[in-house]
PDB file of N, CA and C in Angstrom:
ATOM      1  N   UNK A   1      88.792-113.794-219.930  1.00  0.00           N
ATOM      2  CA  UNK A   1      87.538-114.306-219.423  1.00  0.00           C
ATOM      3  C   UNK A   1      87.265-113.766-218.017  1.00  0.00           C
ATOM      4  N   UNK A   2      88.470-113.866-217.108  1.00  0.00           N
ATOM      5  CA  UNK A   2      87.920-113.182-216.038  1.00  0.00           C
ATOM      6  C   UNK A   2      87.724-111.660-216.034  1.00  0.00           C
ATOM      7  N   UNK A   3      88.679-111.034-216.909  1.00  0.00           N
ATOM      8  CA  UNK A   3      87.947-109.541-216.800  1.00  0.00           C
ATOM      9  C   UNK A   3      86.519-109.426-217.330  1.00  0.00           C
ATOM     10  N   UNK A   4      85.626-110.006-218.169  1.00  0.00           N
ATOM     11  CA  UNK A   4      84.828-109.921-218.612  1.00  0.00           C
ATOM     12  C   UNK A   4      83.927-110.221-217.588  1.00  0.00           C
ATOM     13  N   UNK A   5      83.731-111.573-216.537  1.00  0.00           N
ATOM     14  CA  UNK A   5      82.875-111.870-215.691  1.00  0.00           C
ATOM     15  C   UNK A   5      83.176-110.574-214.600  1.00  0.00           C
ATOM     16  N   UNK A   6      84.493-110.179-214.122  1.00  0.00           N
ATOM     17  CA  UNK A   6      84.425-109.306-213.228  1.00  0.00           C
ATOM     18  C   UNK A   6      83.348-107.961-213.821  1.00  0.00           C
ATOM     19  N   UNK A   7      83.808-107.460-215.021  1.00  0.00           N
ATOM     20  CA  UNK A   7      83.131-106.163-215.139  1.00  0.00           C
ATOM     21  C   UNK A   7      81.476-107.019-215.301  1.00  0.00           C
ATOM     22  N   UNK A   8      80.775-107.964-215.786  1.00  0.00           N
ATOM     23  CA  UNK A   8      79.517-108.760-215.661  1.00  0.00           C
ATOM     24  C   UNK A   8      79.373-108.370-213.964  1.00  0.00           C
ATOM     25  N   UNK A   9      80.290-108.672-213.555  1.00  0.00           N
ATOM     26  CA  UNK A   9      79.700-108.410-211.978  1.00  0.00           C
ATOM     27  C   UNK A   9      79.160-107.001-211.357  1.00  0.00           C
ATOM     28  N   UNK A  10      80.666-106.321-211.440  1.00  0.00           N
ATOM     29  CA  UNK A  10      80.484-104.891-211.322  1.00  0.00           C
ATOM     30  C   UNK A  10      78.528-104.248-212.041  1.00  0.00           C
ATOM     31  N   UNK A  11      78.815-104.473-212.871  1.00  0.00           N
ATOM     32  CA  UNK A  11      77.445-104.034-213.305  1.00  0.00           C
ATOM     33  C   UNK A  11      76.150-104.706-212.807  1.00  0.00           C
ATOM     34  N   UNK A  12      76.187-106.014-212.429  1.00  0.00           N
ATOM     35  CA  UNK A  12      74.982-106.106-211.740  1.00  0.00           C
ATOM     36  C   UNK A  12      75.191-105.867-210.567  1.00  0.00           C
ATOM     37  N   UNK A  13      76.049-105.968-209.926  1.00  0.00           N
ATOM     38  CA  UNK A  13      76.071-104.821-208.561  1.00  0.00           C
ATOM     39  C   UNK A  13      75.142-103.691-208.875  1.00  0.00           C
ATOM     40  N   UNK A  14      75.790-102.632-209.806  1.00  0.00           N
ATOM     41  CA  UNK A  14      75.325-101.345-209.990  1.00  0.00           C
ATOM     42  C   UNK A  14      74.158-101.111-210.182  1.00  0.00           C
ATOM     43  N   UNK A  15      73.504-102.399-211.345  1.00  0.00           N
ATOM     44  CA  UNK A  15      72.110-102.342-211.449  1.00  0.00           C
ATOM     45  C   UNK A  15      71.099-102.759-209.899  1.00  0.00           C
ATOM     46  N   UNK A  16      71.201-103.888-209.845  1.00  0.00           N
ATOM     47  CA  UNK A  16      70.586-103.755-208.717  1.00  0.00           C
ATOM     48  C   UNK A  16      71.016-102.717-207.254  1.00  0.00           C
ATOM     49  N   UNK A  17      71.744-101.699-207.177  1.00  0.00           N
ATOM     50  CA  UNK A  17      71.607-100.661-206.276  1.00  0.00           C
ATOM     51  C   UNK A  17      70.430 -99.603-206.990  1.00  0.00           C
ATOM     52  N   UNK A  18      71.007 -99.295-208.261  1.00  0.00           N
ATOM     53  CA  UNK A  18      69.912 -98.334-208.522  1.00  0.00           C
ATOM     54  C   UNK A  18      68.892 -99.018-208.747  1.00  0.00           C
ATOM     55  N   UNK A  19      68.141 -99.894-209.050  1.00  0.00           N
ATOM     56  CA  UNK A  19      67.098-100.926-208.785  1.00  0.00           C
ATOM     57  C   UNK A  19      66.388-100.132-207.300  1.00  0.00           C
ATOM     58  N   UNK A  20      67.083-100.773-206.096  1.00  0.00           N
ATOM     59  CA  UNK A  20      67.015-100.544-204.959  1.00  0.00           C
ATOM     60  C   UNK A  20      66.801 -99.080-204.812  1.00  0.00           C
ATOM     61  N   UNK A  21      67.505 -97.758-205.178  1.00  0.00           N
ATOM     62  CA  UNK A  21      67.066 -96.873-204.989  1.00  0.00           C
ATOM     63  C   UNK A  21      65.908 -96.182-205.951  1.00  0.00           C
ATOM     64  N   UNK A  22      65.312 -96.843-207.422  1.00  0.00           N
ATOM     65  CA  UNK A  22      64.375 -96.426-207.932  1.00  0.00           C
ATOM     66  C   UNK A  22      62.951 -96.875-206.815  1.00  0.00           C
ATOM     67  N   UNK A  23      63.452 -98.438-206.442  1.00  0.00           N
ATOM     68  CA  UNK A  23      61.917 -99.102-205.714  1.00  0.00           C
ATOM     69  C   UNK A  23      61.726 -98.101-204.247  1.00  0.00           C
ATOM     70  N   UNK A  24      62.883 -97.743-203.834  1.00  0.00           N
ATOM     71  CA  UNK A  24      62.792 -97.022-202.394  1.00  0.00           C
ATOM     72  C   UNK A  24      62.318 -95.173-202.831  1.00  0.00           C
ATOM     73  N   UNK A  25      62.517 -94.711-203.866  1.00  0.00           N
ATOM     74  CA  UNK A  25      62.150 -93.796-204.099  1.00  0.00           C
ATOM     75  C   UNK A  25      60.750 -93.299-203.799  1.00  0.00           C
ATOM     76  N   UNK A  26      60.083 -94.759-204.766  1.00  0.00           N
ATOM     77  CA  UNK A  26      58.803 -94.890-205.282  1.00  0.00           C
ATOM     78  C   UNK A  26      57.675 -94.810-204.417  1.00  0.00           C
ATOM     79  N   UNK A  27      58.100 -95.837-203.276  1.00  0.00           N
ATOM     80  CA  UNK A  27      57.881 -96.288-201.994  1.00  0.00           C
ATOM     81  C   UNK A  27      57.520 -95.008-201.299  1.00  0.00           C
ATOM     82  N   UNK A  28      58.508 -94.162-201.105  1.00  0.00           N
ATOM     83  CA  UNK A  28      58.628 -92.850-200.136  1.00  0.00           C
ATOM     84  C   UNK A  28      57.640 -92.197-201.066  1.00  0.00           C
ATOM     85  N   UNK A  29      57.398 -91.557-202.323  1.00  0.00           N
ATOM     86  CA  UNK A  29      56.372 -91.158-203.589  1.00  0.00           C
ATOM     87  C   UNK A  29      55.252 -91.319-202.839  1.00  0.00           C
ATOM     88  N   UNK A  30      54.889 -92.370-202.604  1.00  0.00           N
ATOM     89  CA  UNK A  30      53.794 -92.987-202.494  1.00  0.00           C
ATOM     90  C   UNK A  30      52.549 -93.332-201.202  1.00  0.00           C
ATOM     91  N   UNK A  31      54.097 -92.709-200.096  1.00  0.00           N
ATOM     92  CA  UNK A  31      53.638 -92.593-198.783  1.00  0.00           C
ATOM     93  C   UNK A  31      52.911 -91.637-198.510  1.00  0.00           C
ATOM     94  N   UNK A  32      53.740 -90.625-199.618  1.00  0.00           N
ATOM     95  CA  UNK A  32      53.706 -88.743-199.300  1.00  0.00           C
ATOM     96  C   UNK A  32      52.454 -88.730-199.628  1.00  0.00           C
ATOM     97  N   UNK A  33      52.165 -88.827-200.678  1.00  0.00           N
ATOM     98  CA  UNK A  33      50.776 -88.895-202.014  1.00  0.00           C
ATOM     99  C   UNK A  33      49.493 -89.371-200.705  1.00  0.00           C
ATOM    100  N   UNK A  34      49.623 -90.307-200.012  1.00  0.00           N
ATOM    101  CA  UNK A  34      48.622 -91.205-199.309  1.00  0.00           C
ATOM    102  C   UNK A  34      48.342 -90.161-198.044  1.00  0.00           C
ATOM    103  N   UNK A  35      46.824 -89.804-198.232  1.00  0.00           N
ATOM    104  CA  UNK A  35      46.661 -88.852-197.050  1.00  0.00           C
ATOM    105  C   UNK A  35      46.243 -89.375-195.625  1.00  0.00           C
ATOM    106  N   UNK A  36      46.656 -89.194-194.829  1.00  0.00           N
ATOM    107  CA  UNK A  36      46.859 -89.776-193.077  1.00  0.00           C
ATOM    108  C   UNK A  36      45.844 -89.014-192.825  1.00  0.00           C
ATOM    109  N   UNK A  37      45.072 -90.115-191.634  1.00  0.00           N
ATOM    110  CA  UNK A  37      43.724 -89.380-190.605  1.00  0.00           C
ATOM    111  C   UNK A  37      44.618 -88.822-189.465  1.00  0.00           C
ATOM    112  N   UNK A  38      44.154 -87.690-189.032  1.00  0.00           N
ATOM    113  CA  UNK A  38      44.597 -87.600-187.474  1.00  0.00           C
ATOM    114  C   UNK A  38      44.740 -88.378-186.437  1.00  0.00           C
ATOM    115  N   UNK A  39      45.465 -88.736-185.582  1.00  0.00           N
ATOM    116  CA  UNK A  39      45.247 -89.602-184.379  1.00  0.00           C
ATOM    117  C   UNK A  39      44.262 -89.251-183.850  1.00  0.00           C
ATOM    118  N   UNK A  40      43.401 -90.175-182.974  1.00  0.00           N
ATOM    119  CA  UNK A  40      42.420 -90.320-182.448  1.00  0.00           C
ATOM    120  C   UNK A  40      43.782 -89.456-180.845  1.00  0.00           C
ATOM    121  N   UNK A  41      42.696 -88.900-180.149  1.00  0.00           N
ATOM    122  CA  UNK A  41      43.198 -87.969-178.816  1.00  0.00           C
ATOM    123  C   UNK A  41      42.146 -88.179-177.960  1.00  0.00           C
ATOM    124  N   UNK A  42      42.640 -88.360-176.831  1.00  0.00           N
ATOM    125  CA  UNK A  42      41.861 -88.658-175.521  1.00  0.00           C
ATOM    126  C   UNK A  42      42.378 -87.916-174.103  1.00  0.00           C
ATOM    127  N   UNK A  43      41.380 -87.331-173.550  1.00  0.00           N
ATOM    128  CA  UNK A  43      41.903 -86.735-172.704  1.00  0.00           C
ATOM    129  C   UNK A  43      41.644 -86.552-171.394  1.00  0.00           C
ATOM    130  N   UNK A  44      42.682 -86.856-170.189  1.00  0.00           N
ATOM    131  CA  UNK A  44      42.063 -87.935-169.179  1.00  0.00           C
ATOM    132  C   UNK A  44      42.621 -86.933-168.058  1.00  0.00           C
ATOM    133  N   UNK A  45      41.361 -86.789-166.648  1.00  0.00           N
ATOM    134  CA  UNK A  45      41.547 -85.836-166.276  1.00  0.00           C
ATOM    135  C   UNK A  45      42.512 -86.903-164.200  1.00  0.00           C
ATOM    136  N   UNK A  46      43.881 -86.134-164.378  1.00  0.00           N
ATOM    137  CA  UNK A  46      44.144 -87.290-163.294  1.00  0.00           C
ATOM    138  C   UNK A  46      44.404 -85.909-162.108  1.00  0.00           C
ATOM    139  N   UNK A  47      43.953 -86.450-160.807  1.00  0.00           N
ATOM    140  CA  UNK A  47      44.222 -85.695-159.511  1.00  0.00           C
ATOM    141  C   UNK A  47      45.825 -85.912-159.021  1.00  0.00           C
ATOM    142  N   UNK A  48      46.261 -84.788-158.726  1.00  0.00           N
ATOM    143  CA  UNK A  48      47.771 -84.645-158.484  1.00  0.00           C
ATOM    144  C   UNK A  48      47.454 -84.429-156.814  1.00  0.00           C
ATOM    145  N   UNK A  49      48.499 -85.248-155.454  1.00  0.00           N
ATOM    146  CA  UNK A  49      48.289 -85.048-154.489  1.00  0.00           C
ATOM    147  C   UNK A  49      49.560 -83.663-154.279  1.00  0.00           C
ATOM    148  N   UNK A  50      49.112 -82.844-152.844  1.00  0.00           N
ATOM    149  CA  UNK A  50      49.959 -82.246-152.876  1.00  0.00           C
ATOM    150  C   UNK A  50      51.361 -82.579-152.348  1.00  0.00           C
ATOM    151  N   UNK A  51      52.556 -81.768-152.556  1.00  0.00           N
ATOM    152  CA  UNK A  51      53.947 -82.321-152.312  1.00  0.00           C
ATOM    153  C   UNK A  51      54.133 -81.282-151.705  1.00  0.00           C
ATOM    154  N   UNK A  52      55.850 -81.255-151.753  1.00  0.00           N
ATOM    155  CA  UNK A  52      56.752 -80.344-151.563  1.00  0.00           C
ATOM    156  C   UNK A  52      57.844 -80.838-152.572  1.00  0.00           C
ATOM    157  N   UNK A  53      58.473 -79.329-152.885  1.00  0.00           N
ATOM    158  CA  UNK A  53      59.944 -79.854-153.678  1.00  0.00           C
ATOM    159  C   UNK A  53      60.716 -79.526-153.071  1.00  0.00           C
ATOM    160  N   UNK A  54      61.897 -80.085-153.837  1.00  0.00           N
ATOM    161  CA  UNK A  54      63.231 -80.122-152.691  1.00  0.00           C
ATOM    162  C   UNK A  54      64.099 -79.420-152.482  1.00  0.00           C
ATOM    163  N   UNK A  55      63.556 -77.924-153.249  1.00  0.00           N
ATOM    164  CA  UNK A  55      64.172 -76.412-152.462  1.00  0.00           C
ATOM    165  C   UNK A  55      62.718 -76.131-151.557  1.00  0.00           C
ATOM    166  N   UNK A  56      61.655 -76.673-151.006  1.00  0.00           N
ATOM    167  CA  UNK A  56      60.852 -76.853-149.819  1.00  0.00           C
ATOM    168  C   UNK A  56      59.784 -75.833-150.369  1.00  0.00           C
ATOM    169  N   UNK A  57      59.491 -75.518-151.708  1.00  0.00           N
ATOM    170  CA  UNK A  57      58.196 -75.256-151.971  1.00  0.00           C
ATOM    171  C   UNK A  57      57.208 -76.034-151.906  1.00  0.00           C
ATOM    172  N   UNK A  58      55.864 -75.575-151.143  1.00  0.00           N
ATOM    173  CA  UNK A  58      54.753 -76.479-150.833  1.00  0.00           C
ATOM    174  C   UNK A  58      53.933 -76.302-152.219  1.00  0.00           C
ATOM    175  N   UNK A  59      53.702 -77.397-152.790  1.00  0.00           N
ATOM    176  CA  UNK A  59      52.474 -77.512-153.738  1.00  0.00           C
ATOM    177  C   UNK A  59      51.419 -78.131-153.492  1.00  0.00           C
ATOM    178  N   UNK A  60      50.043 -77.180-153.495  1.00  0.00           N
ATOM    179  CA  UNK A  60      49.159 -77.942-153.074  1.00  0.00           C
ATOM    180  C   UNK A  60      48.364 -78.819-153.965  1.00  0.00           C
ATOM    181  N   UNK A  61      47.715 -79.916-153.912  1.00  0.00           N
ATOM    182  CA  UNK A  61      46.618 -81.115-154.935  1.00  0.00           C
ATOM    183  C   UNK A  61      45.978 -80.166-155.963  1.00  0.00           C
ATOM    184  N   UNK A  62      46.207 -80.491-157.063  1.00  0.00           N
ATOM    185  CA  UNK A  62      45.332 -80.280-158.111  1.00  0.00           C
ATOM    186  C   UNK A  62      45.399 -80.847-158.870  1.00  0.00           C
ATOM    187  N   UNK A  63      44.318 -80.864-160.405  1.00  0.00           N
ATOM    188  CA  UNK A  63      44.016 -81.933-161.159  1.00  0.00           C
ATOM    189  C   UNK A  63      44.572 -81.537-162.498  1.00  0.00           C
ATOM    190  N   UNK A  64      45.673 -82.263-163.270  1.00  0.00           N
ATOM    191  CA  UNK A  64      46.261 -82.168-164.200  1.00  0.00           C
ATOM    192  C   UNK A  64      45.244 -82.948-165.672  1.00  0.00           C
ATOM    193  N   UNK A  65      45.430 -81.979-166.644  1.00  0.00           N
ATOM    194  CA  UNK A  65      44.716 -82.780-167.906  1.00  0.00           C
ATOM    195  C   UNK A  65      45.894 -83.467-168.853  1.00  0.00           C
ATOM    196  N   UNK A  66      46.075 -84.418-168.799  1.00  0.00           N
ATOM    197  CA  UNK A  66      46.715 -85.279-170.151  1.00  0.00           C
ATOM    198  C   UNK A  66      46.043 -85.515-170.962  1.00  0.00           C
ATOM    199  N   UNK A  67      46.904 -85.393-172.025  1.00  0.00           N
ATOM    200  CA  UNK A  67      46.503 -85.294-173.863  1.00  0.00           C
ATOM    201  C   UNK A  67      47.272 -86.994-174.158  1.00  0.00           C
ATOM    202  N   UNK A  68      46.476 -88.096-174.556  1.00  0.00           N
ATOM    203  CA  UNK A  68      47.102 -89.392-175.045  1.00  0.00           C
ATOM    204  C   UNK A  68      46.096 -89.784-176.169  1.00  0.00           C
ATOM    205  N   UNK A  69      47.891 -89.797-177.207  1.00  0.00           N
ATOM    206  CA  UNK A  69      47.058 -89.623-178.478  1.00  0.00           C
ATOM    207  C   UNK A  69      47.504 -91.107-178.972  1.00  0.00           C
ATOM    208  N   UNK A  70      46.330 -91.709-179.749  1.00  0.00           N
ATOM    209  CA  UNK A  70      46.249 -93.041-179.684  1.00  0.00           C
ATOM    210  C   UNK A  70      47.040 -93.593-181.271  1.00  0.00           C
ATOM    211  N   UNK A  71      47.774 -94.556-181.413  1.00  0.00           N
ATOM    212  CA  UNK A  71      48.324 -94.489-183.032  1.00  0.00           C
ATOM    213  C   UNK A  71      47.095 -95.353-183.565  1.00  0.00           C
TER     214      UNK A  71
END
């Protein structure tokens, strides 16, 4: 009797993993298939003051463009 419930066990173990990997398959199938819009992109214009770096190159102010892309 107990070998019988053990191997009963063993097998629904087994079933429900491949269970689990048919539903996760499907899932991923289904993501791929589903076509995505582009992110929305915005682009924001910010003023950089001037510095120095710290081998003592002078950089002077100018205005950097960032790309922020929105999910």
């Amino acid at each position: 009797m107990k070998k019988l419930q053990s191997a009963a066990y063993k097998a629904g173990i087994t079933n429900g993993k491949a269970a689990e990997v048919r539903s996760r398959y499907h899932q991923e199938e289904e993501a791929k298939a589903l076509p995505r819009p582009p992110l929305p992109k915005r682009y924001y214009r910010m003023p950089v003051e001037g510095y120095t770096t710290s081998d003592g190159v002078k950089v002077e102010g100018h205005t950097v463009t960032v790309e922020v892309v929105q999910p």
